[in-house]
PDB file of N, CA and C in Angstrom:
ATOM      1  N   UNK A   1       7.333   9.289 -12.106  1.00  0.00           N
ATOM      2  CA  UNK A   1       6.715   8.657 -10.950  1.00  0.00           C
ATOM      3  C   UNK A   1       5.225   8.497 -11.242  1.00  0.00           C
ATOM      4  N   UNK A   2       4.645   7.140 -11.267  1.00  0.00           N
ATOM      5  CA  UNK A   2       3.033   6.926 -11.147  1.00  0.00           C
ATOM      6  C   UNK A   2       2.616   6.914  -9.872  1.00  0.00           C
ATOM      7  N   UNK A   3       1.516   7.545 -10.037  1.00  0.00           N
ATOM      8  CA  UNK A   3       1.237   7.803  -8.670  1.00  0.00           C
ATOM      9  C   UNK A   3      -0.576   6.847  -8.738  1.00  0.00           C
ATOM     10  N   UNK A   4      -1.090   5.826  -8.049  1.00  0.00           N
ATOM     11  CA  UNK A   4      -2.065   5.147  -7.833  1.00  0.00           C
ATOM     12  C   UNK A   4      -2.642   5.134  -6.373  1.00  0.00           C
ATOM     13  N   UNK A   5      -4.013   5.292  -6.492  1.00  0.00           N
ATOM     14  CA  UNK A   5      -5.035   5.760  -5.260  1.00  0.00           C
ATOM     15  C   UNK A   5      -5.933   4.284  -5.421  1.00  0.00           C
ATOM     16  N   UNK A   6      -6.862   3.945  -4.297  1.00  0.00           N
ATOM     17  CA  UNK A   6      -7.556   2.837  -4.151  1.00  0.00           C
ATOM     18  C   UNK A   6      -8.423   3.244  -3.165  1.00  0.00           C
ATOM     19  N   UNK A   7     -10.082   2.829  -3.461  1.00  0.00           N
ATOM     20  CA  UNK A   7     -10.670   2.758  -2.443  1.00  0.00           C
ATOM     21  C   UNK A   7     -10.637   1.552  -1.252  1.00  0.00           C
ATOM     22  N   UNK A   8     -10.813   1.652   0.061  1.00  0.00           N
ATOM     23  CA  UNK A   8     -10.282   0.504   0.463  1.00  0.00           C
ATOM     24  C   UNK A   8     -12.130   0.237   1.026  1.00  0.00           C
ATOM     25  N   UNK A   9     -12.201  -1.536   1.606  1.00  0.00           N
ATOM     26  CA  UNK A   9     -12.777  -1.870   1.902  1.00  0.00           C
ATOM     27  C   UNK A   9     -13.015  -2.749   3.120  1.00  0.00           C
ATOM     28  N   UNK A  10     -13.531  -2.504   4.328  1.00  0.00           N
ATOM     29  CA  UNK A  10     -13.644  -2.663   5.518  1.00  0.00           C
ATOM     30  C   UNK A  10     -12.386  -2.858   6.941  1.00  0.00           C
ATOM     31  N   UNK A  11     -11.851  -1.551   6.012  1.00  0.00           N
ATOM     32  CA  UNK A  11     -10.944  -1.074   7.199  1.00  0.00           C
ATOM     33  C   UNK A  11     -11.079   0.624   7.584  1.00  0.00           C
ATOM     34  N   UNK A  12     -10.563   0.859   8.457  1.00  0.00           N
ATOM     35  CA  UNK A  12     -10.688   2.555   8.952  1.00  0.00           C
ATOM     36  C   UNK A  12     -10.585   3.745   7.647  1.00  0.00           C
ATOM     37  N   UNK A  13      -9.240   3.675   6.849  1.00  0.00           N
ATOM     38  CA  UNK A  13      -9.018   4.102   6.061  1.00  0.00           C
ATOM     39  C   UNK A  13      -9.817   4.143   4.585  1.00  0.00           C
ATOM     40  N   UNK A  14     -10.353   5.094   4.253  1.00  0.00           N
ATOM     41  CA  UNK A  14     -11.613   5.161   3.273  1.00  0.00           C
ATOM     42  C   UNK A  14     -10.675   4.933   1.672  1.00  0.00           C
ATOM     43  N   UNK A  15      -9.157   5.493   1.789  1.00  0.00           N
ATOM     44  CA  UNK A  15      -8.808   5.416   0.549  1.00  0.00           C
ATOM     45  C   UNK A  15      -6.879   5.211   1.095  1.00  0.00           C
ATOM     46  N   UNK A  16      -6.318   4.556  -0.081  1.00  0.00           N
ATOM     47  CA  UNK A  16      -4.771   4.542   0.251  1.00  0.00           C
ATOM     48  C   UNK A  16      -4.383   5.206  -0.904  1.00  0.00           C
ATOM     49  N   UNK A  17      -3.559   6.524  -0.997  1.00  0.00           N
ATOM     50  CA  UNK A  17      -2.595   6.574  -2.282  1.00  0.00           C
ATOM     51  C   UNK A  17      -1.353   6.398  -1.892  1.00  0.00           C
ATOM     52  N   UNK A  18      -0.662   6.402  -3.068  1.00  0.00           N
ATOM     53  CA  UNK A  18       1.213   6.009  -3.079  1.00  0.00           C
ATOM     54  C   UNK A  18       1.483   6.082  -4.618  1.00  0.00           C
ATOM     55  N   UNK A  19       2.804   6.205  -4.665  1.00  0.00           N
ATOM     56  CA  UNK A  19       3.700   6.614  -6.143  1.00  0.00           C
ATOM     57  C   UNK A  19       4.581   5.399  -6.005  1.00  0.00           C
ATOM     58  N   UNK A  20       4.293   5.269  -7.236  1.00  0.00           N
ATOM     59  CA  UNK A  20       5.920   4.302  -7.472  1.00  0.00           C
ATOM     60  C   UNK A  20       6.930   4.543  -9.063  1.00  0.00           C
ATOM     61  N   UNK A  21       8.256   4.094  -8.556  1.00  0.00           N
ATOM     62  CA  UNK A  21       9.090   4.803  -9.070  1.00  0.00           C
ATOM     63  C   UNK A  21      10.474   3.986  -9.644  1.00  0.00           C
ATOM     64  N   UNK A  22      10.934   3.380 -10.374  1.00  0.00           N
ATOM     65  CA  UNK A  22      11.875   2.046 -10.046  1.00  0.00           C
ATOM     66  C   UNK A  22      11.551   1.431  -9.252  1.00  0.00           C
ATOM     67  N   UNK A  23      10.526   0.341  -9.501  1.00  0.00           N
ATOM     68  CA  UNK A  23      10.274  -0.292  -8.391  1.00  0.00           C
ATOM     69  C   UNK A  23      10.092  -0.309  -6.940  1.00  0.00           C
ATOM     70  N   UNK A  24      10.277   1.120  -6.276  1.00  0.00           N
ATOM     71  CA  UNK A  24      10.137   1.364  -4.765  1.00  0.00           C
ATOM     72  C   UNK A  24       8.558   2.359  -5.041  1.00  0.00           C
ATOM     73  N   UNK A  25       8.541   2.487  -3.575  1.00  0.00           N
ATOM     74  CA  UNK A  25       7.176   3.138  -3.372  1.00  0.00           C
ATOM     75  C   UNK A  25       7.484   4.234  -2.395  1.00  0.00           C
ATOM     76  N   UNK A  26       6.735   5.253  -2.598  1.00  0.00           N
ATOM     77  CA  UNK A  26       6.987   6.737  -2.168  1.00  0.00           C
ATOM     78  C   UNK A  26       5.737   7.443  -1.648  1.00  0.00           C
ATOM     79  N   UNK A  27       5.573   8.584  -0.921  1.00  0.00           N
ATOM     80  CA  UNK A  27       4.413   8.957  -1.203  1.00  0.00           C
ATOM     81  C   UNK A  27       3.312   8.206  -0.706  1.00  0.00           C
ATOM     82  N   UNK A  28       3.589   7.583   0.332  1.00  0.00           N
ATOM     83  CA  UNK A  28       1.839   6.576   1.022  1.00  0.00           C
ATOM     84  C   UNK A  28       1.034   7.413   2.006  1.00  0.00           C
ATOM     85  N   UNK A  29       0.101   7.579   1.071  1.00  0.00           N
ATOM     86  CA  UNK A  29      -0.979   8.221   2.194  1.00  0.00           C
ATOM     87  C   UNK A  29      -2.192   7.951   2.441  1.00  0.00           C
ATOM     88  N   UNK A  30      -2.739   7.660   3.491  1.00  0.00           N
ATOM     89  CA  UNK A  30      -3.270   6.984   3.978  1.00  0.00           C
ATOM     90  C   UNK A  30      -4.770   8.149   4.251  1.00  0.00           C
ATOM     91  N   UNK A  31      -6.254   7.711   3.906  1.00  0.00           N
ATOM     92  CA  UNK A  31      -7.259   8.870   4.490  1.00  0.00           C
ATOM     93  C   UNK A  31      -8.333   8.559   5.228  1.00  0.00           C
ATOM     94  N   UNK A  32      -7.855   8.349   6.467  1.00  0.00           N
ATOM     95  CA  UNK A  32      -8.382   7.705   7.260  1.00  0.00           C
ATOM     96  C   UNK A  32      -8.178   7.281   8.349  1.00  0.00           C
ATOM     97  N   UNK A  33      -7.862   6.437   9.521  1.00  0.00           N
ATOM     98  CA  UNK A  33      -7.598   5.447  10.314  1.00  0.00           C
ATOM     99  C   UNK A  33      -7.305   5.947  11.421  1.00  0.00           C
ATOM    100  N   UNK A  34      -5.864   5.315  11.871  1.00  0.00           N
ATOM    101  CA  UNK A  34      -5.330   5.814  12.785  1.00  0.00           C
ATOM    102  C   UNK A  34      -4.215   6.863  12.557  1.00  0.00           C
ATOM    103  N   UNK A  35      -3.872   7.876  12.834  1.00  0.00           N
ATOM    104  CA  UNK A  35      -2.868   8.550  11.941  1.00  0.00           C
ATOM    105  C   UNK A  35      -1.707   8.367  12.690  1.00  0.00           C
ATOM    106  N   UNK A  36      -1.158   7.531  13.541  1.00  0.00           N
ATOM    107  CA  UNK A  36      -0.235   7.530  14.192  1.00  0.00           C
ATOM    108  C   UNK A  36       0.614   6.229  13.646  1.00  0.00           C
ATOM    109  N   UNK A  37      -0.400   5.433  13.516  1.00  0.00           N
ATOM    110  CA  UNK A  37      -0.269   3.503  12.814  1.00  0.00           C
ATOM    111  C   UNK A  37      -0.216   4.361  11.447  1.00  0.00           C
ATOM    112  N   UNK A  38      -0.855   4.621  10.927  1.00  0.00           N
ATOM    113  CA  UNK A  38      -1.045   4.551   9.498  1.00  0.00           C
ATOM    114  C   UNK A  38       0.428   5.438   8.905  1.00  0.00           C
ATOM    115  N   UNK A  39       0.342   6.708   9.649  1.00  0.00           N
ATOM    116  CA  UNK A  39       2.031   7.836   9.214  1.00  0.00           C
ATOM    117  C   UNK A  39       3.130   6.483   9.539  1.00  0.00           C
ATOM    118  N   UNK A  40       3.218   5.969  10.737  1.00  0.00           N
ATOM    119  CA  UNK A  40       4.163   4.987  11.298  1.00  0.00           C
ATOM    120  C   UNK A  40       4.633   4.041   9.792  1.00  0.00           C
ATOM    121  N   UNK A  41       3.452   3.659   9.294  1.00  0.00           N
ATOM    122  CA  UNK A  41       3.433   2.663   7.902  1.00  0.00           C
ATOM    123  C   UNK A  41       4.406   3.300   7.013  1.00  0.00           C
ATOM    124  N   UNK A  42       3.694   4.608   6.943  1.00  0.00           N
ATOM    125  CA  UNK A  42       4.101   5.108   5.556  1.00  0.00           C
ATOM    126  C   UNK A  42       5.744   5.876   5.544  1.00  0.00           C
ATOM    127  N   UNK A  43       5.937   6.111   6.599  1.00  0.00           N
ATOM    128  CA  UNK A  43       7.564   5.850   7.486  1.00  0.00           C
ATOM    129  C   UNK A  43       8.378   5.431   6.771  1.00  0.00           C
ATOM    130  N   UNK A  44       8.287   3.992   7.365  1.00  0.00           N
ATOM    131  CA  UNK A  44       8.954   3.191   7.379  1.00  0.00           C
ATOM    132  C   UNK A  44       9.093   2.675   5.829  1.00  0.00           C
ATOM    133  N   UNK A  45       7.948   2.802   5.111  1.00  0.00           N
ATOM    134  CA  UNK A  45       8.217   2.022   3.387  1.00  0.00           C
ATOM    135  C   UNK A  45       9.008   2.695   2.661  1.00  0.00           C
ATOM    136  N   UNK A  46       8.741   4.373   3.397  1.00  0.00           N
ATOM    137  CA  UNK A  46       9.348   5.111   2.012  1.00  0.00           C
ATOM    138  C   UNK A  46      10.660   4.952   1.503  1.00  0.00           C
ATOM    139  N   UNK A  47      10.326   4.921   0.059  1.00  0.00           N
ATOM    140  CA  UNK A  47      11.854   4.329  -0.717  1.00  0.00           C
ATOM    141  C   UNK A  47      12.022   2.562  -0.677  1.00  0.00           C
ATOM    142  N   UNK A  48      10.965   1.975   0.069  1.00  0.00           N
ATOM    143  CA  UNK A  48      11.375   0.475  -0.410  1.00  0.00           C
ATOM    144  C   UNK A  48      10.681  -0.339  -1.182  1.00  0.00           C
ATOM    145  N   UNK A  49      11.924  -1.424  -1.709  1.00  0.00           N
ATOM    146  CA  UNK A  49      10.755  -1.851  -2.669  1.00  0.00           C
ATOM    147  C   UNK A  49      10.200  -2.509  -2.744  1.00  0.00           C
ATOM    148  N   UNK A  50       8.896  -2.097  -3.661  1.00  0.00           N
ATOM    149  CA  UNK A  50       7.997  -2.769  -4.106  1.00  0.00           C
ATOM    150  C   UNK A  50       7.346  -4.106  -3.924  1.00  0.00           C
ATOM    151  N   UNK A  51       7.987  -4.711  -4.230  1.00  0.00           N
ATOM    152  CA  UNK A  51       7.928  -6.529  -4.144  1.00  0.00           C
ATOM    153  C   UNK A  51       8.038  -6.249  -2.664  1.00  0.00           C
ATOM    154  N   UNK A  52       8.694  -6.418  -2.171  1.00  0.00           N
ATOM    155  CA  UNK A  52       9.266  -6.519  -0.604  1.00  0.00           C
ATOM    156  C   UNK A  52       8.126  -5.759   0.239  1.00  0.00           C
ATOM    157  N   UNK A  53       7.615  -4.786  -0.138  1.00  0.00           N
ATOM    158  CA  UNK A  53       6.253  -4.415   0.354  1.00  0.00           C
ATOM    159  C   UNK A  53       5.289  -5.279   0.325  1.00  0.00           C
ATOM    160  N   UNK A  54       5.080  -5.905  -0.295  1.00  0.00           N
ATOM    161  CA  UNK A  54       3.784  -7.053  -0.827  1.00  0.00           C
ATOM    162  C   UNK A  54       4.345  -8.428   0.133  1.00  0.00           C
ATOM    163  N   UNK A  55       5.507  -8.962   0.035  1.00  0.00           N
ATOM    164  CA  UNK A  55       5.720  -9.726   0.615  1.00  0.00           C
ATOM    165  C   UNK A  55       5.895  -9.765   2.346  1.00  0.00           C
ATOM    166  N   UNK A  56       6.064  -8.535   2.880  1.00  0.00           N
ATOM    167  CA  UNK A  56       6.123  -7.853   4.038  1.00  0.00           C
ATOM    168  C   UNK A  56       4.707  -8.146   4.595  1.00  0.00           C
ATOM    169  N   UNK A  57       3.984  -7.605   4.034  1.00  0.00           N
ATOM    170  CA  UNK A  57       2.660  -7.244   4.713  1.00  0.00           C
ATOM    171  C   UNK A  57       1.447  -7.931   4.048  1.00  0.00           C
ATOM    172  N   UNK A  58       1.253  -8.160   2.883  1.00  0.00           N
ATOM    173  CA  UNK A  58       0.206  -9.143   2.378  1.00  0.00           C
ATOM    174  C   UNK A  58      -0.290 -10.127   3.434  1.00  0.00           C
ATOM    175  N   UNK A  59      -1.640 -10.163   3.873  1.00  0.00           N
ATOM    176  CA  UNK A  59      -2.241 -11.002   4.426  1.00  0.00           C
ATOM    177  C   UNK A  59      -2.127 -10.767   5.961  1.00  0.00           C
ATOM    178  N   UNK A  60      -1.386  -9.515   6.564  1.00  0.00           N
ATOM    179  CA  UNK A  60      -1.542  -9.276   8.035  1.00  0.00           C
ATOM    180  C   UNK A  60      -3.076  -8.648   8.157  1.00  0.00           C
ATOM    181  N   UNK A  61      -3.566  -9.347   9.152  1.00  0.00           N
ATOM    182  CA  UNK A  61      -5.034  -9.225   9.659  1.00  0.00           C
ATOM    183  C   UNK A  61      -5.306  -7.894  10.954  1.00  0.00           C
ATOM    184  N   UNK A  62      -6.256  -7.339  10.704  1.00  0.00           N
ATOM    185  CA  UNK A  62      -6.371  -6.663  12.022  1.00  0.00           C
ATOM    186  C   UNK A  62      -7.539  -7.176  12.649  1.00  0.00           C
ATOM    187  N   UNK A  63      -7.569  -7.788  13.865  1.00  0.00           N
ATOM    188  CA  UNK A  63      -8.785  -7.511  14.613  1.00  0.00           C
ATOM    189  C   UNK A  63     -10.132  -8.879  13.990  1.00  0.00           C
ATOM    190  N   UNK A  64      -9.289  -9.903  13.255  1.00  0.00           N
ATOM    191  CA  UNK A  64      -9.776 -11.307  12.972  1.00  0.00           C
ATOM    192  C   UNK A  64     -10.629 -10.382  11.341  1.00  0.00           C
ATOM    193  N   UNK A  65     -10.628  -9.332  11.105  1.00  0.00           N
ATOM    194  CA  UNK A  65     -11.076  -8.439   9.678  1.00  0.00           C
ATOM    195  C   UNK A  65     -11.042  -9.468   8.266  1.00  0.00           C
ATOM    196  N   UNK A  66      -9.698  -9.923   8.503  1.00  0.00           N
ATOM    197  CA  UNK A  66      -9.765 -10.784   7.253  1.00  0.00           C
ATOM    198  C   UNK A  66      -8.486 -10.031   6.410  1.00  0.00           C
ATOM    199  N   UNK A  67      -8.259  -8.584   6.814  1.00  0.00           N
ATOM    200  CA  UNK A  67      -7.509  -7.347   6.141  1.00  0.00           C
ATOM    201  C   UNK A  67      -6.924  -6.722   7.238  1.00  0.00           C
ATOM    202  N   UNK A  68      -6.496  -5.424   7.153  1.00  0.00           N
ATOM    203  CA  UNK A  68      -5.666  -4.805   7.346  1.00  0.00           C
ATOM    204  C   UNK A  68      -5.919  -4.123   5.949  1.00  0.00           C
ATOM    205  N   UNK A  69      -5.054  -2.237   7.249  1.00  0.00           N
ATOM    206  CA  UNK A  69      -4.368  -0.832   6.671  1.00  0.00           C
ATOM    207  C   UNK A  69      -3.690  -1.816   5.570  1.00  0.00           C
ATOM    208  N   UNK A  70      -2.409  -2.442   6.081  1.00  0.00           N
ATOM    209  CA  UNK A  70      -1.442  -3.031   5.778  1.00  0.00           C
ATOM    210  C   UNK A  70      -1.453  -4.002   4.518  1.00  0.00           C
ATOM    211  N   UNK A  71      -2.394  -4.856   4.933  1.00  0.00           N
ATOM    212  CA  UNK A  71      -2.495  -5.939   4.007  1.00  0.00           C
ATOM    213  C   UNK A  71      -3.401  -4.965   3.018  1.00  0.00           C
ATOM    214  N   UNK A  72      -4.234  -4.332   2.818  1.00  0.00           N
ATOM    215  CA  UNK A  72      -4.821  -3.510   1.611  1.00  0.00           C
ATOM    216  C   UNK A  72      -4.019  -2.859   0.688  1.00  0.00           C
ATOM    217  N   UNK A  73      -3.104  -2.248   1.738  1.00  0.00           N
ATOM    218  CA  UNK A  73      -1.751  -1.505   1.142  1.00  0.00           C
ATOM    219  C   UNK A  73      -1.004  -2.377  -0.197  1.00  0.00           C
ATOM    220  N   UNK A  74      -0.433  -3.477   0.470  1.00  0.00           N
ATOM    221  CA  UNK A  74       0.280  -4.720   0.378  1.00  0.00           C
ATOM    222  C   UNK A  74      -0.689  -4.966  -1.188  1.00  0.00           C
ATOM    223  N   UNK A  75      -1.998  -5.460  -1.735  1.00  0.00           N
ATOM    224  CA  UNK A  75      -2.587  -5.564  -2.233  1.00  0.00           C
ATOM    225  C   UNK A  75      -2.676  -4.908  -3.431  1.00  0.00           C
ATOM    226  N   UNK A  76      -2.677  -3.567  -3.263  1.00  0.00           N
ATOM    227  CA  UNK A  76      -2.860  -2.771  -4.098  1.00  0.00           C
ATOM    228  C   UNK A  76      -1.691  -2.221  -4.665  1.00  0.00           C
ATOM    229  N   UNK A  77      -0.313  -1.986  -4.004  1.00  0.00           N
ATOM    230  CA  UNK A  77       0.623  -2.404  -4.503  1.00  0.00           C
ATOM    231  C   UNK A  77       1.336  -3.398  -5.921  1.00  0.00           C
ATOM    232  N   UNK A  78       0.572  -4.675  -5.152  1.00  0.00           N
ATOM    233  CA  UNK A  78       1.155  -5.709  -5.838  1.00  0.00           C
ATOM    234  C   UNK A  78       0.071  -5.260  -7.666  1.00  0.00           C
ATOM    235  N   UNK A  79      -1.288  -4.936  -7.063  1.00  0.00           N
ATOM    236  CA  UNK A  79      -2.274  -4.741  -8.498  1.00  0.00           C
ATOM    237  C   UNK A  79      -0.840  -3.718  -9.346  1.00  0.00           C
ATOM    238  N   UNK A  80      -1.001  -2.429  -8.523  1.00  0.00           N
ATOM    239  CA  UNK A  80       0.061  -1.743  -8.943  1.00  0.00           C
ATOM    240  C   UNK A  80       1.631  -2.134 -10.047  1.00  0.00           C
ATOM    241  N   UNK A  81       2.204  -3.262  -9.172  1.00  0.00           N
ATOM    242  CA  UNK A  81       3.361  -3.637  -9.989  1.00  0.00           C
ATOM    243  C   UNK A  81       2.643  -4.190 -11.533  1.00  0.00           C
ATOM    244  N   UNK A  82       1.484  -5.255 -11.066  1.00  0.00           N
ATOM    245  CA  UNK A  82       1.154  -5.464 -12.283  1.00  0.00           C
ATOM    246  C   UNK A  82       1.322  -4.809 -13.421  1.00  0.00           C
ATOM    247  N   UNK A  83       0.093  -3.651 -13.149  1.00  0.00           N
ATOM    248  CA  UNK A  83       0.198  -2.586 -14.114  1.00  0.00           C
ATOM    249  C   UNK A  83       0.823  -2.113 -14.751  1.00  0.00           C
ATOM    250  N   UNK A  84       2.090  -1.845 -13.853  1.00  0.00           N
ATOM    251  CA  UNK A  84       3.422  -1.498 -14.596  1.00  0.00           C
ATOM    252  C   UNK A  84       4.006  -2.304 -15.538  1.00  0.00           C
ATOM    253  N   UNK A  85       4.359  -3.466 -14.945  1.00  0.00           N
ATOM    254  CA  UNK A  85       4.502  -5.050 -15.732  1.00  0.00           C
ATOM    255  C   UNK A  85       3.938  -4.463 -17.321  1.00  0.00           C
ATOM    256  N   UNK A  86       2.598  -4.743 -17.109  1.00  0.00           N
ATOM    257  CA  UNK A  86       2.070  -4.916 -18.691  1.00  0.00           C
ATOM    258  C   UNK A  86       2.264  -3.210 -19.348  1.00  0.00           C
ATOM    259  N   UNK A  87       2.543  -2.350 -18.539  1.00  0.00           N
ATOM    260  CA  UNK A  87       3.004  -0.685 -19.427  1.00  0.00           C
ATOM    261  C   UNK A  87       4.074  -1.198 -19.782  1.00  0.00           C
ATOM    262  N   UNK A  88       5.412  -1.829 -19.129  1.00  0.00           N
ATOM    263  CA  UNK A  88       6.645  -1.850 -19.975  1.00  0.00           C
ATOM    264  C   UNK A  88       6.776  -3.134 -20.818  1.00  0.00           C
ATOM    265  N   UNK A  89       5.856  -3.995 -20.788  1.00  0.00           N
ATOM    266  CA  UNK A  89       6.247  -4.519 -21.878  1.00  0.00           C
ATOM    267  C   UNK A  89       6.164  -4.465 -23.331  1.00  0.00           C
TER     268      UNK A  89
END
């Protein structure tokens, strides 16, 4: 399991980590925000995958922000799959 952390930028949450594992994601934790929204998030993903995370939530806005918990998540994720991408090839 890789496990990847991110600082985030102009949302509540100062940093997001999460693991990923065959393609699903595990392990989202959130340091910061709301902890009720943010645990609620990390809920609901655990064990799904990957892609489907990014496509889920990429580009949901909070509050006209431009971002989102969510969409940062979504983001860093997808950097994430990359990464992996170019380790297994």
């Amino acid at each position: 399991m890789q496990t990847y952390s991110v600082q985030t930028q102009g949302i509540c949450p100062s940093m997001i980590a999460f693991a990923l594992q065959d393609g699903k994601i595990y392990d989202i934790k959130f340091t910061g925000g709301c902890p009720g929204n943010t645990a609620a998030i990390a809920k609901l993903l655990q064990g799904t995958d990957a892609q489907r995370v990014v496509d889920l939530l990429k580009g949901n806005d909070c509050g006209g922000k431009g971002t989102s918990c969510a969409d940062q998540l979504a983001t860093a994720v997808e950097q994430a799959l990359a990464i992996e991408a170019k380790r297994n090839k």
